[in-house]
Each structure stands twice: as C-alpha cells, then as structure tokens.
PDB file of N, CA and C in Angstrom:
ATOM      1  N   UNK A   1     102.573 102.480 112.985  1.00  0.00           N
ATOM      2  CA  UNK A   1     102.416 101.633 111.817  1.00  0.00           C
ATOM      3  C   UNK A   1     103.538 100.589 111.844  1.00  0.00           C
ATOM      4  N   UNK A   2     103.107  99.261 111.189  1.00  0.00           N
ATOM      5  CA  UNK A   2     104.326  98.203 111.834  1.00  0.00           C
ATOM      6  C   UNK A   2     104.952  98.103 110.315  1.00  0.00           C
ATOM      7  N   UNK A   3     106.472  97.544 109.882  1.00  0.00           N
ATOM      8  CA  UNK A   3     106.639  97.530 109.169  1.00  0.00           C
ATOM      9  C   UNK A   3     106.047  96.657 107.924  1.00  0.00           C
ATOM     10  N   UNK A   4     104.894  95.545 108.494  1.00  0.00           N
ATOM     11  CA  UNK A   4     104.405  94.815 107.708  1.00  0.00           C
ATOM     12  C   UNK A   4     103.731  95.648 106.829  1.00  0.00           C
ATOM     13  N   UNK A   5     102.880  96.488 107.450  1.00  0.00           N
ATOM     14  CA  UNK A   5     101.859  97.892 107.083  1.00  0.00           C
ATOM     15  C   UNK A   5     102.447  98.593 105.734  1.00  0.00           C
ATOM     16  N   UNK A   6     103.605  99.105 106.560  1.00  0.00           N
ATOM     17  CA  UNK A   6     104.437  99.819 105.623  1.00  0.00           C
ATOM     18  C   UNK A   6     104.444  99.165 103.976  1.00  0.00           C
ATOM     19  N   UNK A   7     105.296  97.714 104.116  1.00  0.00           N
ATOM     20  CA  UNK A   7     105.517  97.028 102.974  1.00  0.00           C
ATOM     21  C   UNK A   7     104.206  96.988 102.042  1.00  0.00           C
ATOM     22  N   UNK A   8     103.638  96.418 102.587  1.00  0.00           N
ATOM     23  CA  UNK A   8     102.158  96.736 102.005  1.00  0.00           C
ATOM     24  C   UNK A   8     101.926  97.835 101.203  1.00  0.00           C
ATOM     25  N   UNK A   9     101.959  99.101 102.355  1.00  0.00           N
ATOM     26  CA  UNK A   9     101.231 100.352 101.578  1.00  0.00           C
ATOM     27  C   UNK A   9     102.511 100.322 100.272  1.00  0.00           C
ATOM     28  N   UNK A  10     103.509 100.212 100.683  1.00  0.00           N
ATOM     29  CA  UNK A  10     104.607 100.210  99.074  1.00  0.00           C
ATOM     30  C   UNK A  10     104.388  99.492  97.999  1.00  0.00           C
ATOM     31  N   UNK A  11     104.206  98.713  98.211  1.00  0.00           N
ATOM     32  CA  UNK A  11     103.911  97.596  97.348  1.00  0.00           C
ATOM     33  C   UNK A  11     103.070  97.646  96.410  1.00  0.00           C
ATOM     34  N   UNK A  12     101.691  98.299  97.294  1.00  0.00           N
ATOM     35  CA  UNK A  12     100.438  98.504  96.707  1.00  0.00           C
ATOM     36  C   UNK A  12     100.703  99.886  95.681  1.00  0.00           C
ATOM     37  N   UNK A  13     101.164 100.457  96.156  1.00  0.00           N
ATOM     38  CA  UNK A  13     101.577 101.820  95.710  1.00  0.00           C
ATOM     39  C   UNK A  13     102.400 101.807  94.524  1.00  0.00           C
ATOM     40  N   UNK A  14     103.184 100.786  94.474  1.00  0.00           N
ATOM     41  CA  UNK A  14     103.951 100.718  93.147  1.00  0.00           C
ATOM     42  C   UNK A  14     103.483  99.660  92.113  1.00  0.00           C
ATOM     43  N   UNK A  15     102.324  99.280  92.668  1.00  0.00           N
ATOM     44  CA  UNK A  15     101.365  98.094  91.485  1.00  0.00           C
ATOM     45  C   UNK A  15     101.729  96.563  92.020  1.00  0.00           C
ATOM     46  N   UNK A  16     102.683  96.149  92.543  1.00  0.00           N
ATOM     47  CA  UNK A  16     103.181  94.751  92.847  1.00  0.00           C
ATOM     48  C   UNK A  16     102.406  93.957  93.433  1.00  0.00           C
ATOM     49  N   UNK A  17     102.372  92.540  92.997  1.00  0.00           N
ATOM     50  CA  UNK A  17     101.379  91.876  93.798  1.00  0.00           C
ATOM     51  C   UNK A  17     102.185  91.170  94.404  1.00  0.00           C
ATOM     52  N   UNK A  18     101.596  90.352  96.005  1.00  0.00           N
ATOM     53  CA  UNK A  18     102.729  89.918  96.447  1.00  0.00           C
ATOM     54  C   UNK A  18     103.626  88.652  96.244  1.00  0.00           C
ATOM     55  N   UNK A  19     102.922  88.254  94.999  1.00  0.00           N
ATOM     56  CA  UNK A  19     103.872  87.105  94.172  1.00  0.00           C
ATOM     57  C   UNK A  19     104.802  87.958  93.615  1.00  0.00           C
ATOM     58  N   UNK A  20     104.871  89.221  93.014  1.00  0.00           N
ATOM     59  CA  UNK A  20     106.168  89.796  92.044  1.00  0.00           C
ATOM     60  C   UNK A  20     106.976  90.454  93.231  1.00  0.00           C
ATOM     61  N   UNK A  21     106.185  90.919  94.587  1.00  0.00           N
ATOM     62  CA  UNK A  21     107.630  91.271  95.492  1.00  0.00           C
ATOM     63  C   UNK A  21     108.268  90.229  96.220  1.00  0.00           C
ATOM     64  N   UNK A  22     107.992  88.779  96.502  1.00  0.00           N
ATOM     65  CA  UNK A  22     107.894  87.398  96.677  1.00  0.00           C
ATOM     66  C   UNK A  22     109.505  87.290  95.513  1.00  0.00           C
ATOM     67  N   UNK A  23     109.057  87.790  94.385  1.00  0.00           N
ATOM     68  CA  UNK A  23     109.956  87.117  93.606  1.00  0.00           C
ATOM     69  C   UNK A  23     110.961  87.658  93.870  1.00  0.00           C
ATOM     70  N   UNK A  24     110.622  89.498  93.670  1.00  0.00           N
ATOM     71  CA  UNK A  24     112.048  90.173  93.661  1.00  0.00           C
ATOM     72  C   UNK A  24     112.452  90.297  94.898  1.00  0.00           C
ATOM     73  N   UNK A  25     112.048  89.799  95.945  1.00  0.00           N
ATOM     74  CA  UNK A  25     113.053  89.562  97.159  1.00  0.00           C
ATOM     75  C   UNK A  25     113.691  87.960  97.253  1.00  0.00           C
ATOM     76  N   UNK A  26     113.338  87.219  96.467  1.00  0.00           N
ATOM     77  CA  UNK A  26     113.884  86.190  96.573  1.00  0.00           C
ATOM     78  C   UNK A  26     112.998  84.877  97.576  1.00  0.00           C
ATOM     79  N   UNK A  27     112.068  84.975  97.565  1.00  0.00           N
ATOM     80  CA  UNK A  27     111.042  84.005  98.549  1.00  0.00           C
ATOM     81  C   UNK A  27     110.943  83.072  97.622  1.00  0.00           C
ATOM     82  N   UNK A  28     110.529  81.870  97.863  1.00  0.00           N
ATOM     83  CA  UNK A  28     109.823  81.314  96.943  1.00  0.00           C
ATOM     84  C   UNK A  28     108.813  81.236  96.419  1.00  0.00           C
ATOM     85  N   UNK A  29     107.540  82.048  97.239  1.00  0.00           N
ATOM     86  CA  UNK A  29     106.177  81.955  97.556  1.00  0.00           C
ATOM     87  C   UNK A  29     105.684  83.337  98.192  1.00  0.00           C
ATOM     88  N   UNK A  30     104.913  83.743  97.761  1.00  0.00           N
ATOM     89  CA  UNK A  30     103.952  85.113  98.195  1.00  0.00           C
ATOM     90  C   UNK A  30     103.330  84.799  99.714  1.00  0.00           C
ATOM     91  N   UNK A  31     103.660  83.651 100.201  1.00  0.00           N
ATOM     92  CA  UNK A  31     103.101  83.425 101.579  1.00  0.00           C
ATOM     93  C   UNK A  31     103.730  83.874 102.278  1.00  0.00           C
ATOM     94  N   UNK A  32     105.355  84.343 102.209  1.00  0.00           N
ATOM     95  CA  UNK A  32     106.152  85.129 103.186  1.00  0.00           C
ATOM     96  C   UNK A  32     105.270  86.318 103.483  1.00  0.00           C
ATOM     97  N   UNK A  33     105.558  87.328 101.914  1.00  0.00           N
ATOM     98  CA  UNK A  33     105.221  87.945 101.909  1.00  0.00           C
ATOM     99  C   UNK A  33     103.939  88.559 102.888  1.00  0.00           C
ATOM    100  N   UNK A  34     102.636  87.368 102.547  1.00  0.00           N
ATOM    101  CA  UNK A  34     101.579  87.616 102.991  1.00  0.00           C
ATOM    102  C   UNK A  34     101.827  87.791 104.578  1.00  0.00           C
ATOM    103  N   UNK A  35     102.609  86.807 105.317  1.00  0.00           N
ATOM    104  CA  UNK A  35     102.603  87.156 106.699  1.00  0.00           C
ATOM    105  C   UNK A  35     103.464  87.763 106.973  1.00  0.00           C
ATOM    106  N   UNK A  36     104.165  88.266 106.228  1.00  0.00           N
ATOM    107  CA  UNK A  36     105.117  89.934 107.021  1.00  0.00           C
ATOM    108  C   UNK A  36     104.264  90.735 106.816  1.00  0.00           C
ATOM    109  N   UNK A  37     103.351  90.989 105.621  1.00  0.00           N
ATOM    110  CA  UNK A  37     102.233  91.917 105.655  1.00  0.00           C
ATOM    111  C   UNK A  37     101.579  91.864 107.114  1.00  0.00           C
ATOM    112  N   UNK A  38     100.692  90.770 107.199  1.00  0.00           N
ATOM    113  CA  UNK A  38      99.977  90.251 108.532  1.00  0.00           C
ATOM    114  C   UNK A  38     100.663  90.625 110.011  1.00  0.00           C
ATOM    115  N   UNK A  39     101.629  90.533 110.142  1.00  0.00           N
ATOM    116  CA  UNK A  39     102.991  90.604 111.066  1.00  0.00           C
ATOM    117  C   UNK A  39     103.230  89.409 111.526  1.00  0.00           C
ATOM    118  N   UNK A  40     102.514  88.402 110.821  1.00  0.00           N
ATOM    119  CA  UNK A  40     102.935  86.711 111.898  1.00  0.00           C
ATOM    120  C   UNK A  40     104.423  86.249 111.637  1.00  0.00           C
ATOM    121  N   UNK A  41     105.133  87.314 110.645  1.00  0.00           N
ATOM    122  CA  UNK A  41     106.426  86.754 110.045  1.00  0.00           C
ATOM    123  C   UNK A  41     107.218  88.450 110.553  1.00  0.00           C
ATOM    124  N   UNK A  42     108.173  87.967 111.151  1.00  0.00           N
ATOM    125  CA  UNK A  42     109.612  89.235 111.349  1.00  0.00           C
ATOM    126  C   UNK A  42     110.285  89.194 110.317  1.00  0.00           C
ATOM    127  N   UNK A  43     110.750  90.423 109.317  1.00  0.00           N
ATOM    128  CA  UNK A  43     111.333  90.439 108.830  1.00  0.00           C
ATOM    129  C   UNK A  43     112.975  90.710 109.931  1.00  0.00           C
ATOM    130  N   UNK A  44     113.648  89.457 108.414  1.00  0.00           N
ATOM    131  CA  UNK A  44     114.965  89.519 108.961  1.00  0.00           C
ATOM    132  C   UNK A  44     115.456  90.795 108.633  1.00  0.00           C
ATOM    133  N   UNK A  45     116.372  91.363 109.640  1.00  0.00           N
ATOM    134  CA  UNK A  45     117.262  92.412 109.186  1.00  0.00           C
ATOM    135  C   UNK A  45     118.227  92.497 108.558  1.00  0.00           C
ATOM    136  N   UNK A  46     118.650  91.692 107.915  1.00  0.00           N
ATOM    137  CA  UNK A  46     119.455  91.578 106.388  1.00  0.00           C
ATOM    138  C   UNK A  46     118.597  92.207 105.164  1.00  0.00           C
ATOM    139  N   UNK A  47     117.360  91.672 106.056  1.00  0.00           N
ATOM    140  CA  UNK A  47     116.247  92.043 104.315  1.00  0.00           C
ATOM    141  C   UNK A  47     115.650  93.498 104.571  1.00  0.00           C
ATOM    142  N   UNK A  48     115.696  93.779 105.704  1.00  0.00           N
ATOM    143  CA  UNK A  48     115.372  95.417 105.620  1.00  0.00           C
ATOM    144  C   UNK A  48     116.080  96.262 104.507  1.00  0.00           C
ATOM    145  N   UNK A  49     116.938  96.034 104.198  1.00  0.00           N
ATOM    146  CA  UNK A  49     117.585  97.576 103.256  1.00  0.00           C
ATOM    147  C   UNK A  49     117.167  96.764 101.916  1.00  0.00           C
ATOM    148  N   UNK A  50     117.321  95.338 101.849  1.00  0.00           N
ATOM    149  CA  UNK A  50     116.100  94.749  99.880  1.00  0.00           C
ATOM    150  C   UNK A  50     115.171  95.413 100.094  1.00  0.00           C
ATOM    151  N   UNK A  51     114.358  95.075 101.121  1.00  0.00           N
ATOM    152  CA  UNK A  51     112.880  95.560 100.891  1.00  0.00           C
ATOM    153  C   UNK A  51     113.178  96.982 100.417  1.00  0.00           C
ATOM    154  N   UNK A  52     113.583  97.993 100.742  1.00  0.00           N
ATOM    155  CA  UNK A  52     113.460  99.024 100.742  1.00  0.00           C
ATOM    156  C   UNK A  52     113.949  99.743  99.528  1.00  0.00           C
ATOM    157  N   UNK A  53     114.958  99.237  98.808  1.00  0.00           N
ATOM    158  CA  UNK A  53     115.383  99.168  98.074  1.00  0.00           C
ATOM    159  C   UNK A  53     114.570  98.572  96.932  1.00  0.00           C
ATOM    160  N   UNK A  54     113.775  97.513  96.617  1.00  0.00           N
ATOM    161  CA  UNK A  54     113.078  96.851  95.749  1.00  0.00           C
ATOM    162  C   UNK A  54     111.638  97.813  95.902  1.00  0.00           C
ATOM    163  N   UNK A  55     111.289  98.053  97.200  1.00  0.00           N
ATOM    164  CA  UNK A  55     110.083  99.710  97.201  1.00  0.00           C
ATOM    165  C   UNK A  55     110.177 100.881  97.195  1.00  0.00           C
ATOM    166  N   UNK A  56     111.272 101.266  95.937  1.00  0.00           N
ATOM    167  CA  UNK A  56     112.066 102.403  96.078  1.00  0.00           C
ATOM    168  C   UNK A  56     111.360 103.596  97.544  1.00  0.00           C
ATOM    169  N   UNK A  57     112.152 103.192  98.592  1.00  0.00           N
ATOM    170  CA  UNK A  57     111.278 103.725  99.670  1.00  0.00           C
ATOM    171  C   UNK A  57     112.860 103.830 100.626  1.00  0.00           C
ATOM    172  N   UNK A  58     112.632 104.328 101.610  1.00  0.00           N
ATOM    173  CA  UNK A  58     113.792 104.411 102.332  1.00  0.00           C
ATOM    174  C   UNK A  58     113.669 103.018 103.789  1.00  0.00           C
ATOM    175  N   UNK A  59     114.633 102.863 104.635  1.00  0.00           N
ATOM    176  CA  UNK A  59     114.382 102.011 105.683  1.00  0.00           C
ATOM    177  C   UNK A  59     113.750 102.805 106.811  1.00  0.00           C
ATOM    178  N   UNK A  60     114.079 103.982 106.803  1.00  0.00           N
ATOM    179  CA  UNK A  60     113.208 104.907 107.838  1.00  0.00           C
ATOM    180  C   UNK A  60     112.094 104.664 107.602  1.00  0.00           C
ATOM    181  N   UNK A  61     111.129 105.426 106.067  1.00  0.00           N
ATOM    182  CA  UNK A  61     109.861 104.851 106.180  1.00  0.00           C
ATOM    183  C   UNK A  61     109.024 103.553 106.391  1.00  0.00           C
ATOM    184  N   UNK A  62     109.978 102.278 106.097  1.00  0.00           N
ATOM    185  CA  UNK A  62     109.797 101.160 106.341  1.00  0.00           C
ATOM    186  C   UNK A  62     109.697 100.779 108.047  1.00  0.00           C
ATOM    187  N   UNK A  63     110.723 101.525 108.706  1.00  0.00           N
ATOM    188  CA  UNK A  63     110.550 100.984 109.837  1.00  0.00           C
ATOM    189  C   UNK A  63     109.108 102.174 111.282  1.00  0.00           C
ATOM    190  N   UNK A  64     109.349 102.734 109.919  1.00  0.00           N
ATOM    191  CA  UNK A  64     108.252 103.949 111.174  1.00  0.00           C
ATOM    192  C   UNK A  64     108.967 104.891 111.637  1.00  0.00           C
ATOM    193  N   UNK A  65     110.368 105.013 111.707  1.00  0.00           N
ATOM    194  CA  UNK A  65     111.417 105.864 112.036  1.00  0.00           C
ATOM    195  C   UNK A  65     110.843 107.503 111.483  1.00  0.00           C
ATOM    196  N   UNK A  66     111.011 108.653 112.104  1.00  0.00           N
ATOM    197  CA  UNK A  66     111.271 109.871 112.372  1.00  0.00           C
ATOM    198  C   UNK A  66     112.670 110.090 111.251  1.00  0.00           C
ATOM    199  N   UNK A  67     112.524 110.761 110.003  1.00  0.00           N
ATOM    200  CA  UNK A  67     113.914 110.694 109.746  1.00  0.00           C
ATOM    201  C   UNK A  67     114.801 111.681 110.058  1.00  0.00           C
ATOM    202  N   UNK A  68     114.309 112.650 110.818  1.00  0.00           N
ATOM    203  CA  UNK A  68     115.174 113.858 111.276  1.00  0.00           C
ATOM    204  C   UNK A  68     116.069 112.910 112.859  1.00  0.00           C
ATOM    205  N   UNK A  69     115.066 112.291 113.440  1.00  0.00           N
ATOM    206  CA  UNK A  69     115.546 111.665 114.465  1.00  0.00           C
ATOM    207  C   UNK A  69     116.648 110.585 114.111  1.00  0.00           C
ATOM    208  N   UNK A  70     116.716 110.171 112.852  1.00  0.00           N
ATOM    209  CA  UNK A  70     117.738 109.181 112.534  1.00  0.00           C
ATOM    210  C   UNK A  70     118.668 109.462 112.287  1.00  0.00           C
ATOM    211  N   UNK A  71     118.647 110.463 111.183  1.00  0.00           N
ATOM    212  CA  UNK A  71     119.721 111.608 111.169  1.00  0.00           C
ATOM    213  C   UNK A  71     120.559 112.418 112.200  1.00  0.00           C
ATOM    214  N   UNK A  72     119.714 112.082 113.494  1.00  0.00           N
ATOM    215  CA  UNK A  72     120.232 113.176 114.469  1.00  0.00           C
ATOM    216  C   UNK A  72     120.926 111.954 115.144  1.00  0.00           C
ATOM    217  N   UNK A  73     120.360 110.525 115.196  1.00  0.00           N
ATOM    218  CA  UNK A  73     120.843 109.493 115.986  1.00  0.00           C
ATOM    219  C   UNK A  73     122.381 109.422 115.825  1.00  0.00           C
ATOM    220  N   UNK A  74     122.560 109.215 113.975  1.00  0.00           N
ATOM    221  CA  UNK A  74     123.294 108.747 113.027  1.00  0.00           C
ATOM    222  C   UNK A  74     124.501 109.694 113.084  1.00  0.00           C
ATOM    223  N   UNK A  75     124.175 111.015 113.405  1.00  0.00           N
ATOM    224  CA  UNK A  75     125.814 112.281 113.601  1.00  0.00           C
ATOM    225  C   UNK A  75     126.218 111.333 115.382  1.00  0.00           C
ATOM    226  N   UNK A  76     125.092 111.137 115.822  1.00  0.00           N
ATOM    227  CA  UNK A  76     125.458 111.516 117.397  1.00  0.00           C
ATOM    228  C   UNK A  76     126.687 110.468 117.690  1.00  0.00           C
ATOM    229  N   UNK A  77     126.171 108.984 116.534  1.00  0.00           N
ATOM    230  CA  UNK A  77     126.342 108.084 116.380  1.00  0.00           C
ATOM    231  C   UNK A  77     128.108 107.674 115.643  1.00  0.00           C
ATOM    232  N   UNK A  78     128.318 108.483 115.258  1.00  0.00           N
ATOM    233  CA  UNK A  78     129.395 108.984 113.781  1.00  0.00           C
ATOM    234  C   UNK A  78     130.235 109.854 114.833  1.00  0.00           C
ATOM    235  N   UNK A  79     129.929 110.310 115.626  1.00  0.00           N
ATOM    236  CA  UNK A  79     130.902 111.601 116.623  1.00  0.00           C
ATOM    237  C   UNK A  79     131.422 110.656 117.994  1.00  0.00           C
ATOM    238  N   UNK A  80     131.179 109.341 118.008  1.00  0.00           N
ATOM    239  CA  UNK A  80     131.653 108.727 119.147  1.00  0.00           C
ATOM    240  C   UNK A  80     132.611 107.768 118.887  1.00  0.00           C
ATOM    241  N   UNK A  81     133.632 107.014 119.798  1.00  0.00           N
ATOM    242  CA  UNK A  81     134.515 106.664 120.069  1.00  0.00           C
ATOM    243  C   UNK A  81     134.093 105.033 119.423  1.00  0.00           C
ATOM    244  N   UNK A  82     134.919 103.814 119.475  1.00  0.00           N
ATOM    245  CA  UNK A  82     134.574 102.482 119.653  1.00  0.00           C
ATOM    246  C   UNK A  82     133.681 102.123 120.827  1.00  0.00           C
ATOM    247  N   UNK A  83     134.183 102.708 121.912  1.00  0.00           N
ATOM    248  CA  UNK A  83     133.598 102.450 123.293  1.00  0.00           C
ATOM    249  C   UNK A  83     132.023 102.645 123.195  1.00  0.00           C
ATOM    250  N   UNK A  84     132.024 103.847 122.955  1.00  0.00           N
ATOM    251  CA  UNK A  84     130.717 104.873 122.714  1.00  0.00           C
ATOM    252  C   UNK A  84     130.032 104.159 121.806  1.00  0.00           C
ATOM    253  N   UNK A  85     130.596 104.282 120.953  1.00  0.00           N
ATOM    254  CA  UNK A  85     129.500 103.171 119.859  1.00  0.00           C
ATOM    255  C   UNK A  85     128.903 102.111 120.347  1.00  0.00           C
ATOM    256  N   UNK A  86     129.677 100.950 120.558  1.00  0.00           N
ATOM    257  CA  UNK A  86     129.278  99.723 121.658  1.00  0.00           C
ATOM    258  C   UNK A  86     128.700  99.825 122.938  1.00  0.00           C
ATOM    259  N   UNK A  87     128.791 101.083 123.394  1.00  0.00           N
ATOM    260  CA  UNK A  87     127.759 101.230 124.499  1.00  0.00           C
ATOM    261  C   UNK A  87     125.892 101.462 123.657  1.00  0.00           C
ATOM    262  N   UNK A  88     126.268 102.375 122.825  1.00  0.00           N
ATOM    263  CA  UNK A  88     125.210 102.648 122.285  1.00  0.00           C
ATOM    264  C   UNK A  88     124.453 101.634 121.844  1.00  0.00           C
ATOM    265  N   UNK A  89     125.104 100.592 121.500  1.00  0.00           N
ATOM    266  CA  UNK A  89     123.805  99.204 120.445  1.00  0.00           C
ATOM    267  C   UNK A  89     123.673  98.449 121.456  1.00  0.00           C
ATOM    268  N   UNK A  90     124.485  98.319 122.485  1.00  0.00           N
ATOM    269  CA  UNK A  90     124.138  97.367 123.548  1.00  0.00           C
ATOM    270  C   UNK A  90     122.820  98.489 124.253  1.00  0.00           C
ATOM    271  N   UNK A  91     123.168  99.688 124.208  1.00  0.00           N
ATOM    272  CA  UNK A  91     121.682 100.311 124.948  1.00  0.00           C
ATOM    273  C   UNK A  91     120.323  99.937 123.877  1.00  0.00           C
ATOM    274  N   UNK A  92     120.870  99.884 122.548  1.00  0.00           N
ATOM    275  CA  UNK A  92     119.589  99.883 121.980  1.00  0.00           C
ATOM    276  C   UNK A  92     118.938  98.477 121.797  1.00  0.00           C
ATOM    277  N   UNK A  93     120.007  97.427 122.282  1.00  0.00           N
ATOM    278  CA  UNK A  93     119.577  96.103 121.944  1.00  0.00           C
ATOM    279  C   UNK A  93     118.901  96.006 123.415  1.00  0.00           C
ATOM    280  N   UNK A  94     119.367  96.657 124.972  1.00  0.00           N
ATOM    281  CA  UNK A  94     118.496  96.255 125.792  1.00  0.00           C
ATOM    282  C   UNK A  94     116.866  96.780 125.399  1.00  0.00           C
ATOM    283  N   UNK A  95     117.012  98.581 124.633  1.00  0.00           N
ATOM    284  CA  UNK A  95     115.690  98.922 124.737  1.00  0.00           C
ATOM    285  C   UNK A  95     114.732  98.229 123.930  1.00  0.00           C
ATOM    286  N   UNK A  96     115.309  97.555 122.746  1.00  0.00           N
ATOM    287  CA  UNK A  96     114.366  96.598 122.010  1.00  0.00           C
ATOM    288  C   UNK A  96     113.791  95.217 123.057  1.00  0.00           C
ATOM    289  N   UNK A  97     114.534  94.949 123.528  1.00  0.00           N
ATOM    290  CA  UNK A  97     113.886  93.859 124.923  1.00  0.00           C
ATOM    291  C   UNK A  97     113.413  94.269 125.712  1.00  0.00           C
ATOM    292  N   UNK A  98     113.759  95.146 125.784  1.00  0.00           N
ATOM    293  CA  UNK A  98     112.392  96.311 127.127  1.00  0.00           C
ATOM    294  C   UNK A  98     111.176  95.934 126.045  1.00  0.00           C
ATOM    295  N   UNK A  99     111.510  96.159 125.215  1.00  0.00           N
ATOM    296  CA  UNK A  99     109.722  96.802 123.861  1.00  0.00           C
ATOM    297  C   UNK A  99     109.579  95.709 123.905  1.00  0.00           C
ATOM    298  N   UNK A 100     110.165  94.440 123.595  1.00  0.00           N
ATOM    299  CA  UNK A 100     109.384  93.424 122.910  1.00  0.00           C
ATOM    300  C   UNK A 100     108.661  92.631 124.612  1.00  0.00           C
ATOM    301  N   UNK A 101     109.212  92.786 125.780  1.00  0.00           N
ATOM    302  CA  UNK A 101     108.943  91.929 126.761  1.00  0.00           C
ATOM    303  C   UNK A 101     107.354  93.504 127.525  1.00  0.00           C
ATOM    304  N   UNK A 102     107.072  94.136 126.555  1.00  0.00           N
ATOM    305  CA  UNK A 102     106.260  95.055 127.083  1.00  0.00           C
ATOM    306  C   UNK A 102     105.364  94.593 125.830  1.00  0.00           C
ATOM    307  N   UNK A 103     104.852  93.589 125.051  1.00  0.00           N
ATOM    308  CA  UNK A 103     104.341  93.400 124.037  1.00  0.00           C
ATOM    309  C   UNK A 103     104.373  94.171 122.308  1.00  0.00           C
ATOM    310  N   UNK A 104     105.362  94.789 122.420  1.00  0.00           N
ATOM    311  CA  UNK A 104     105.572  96.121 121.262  1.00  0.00           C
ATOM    312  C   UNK A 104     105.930  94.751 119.745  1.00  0.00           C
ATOM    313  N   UNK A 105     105.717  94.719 119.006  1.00  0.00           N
ATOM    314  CA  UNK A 105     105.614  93.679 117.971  1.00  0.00           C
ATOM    315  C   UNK A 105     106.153  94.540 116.150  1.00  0.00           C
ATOM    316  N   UNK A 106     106.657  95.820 116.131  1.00  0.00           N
ATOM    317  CA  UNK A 106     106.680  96.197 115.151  1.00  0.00           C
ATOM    318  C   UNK A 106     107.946  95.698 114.176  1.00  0.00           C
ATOM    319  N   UNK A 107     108.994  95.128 114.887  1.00  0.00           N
ATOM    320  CA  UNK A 107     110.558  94.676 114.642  1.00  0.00           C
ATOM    321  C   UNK A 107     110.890  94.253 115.582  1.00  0.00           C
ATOM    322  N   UNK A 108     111.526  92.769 115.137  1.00  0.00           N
ATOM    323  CA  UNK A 108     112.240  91.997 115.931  1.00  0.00           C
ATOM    324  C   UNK A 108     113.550  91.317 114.848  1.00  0.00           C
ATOM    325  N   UNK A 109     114.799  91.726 115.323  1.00  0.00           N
ATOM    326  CA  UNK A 109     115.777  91.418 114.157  1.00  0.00           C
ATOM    327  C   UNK A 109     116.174  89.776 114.700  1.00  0.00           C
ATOM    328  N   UNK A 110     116.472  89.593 113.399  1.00  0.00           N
ATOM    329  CA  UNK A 110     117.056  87.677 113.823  1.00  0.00           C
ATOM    330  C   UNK A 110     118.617  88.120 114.131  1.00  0.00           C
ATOM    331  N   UNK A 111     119.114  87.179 114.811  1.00  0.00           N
ATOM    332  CA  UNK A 111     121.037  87.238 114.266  1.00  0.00           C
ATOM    333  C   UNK A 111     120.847  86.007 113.537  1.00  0.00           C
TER     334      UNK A 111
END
C-alpha cells in the first residue's frame, strides 16, 4: 500500500475532505492533496510526521512500515556508535535508490 493510499484511507476514516486536510496541513488547495492521494505528488518528508499527526495515525502506518520491524530497526539503531549510525542511513539512502531505479514508487523524500 503506497502512502498516498494510506492518507486517503485516514482521511476518509476520520470524515475529512480533502479541502479540510489541504487546510490543516497547510496547502493552499485540495489539489496537493488529491495527487499525493493519486501518487503523482511525493510527499515531502518534513510533512510525514503532520500528516500523521493531523490523521491521528502513526508514520509507520502511513508509510507501510512493519511496526515491530521499526522498533527493532530503531534499538538496533539507538545501540550504535556515530560511525554506525552514518553507515546505516547512507545504507538506507543507497537501498532507497536501489527501489526507486527498480521502479518501486511508494516514497521518495525531497532534501
């Protein structure tokens, strides 16, 4: 499920149309909205923890994440060095370019 999906099923789920989550994320226009639904729009990753937060929902369920697996990422993650750490996001920033250059489309973060 891509996170556009996700937002959606929240959204819908808590009554919002996508002009009132438009608003309370700060868009100007429900057309964002509409194509992060669609997936023609990436949500930025600044706005991952609003969204989630404004769909009282977590970022795990938003992103499709396993939350035992995040949790398990997140100690493994918390028990390592500076080094270790920075090895780790540089591994995860290559495996997101592995996914996205293999057509995988569910998240793509801006800097």
């Amino acid at each position: 499920m891509s996170i556009g999906n996700n937002i959606k099923r929240k959204r819908e789920e808590l009554g919002y149309t996508q002009e009132e989550l438009a608003q309370k994320m700060g868009y100007k226009s429900k057309s964002t909205i509409n194509k992060i639904e669609l997936g023609k729009n990436d949500v930025p990753q600044r706005k991952i923890m609003q969204f989630a937060k404004v769909l009282n929902t977590t970022v795990e369920y938003l992103m499709s994440w396993d939350e035992e697996k995040t949790k398990e990422l997140v100690e493994l993650f918390n028990n390592l060095d500076g080094t270790g750490k920075d090895k780790l996001i540089d591994y995860a920033k290559d495996m997101q370019k592995l996914h996205q250059l293999k057509g995988g489309n569910d998240f793509h973060p801006k800097k």
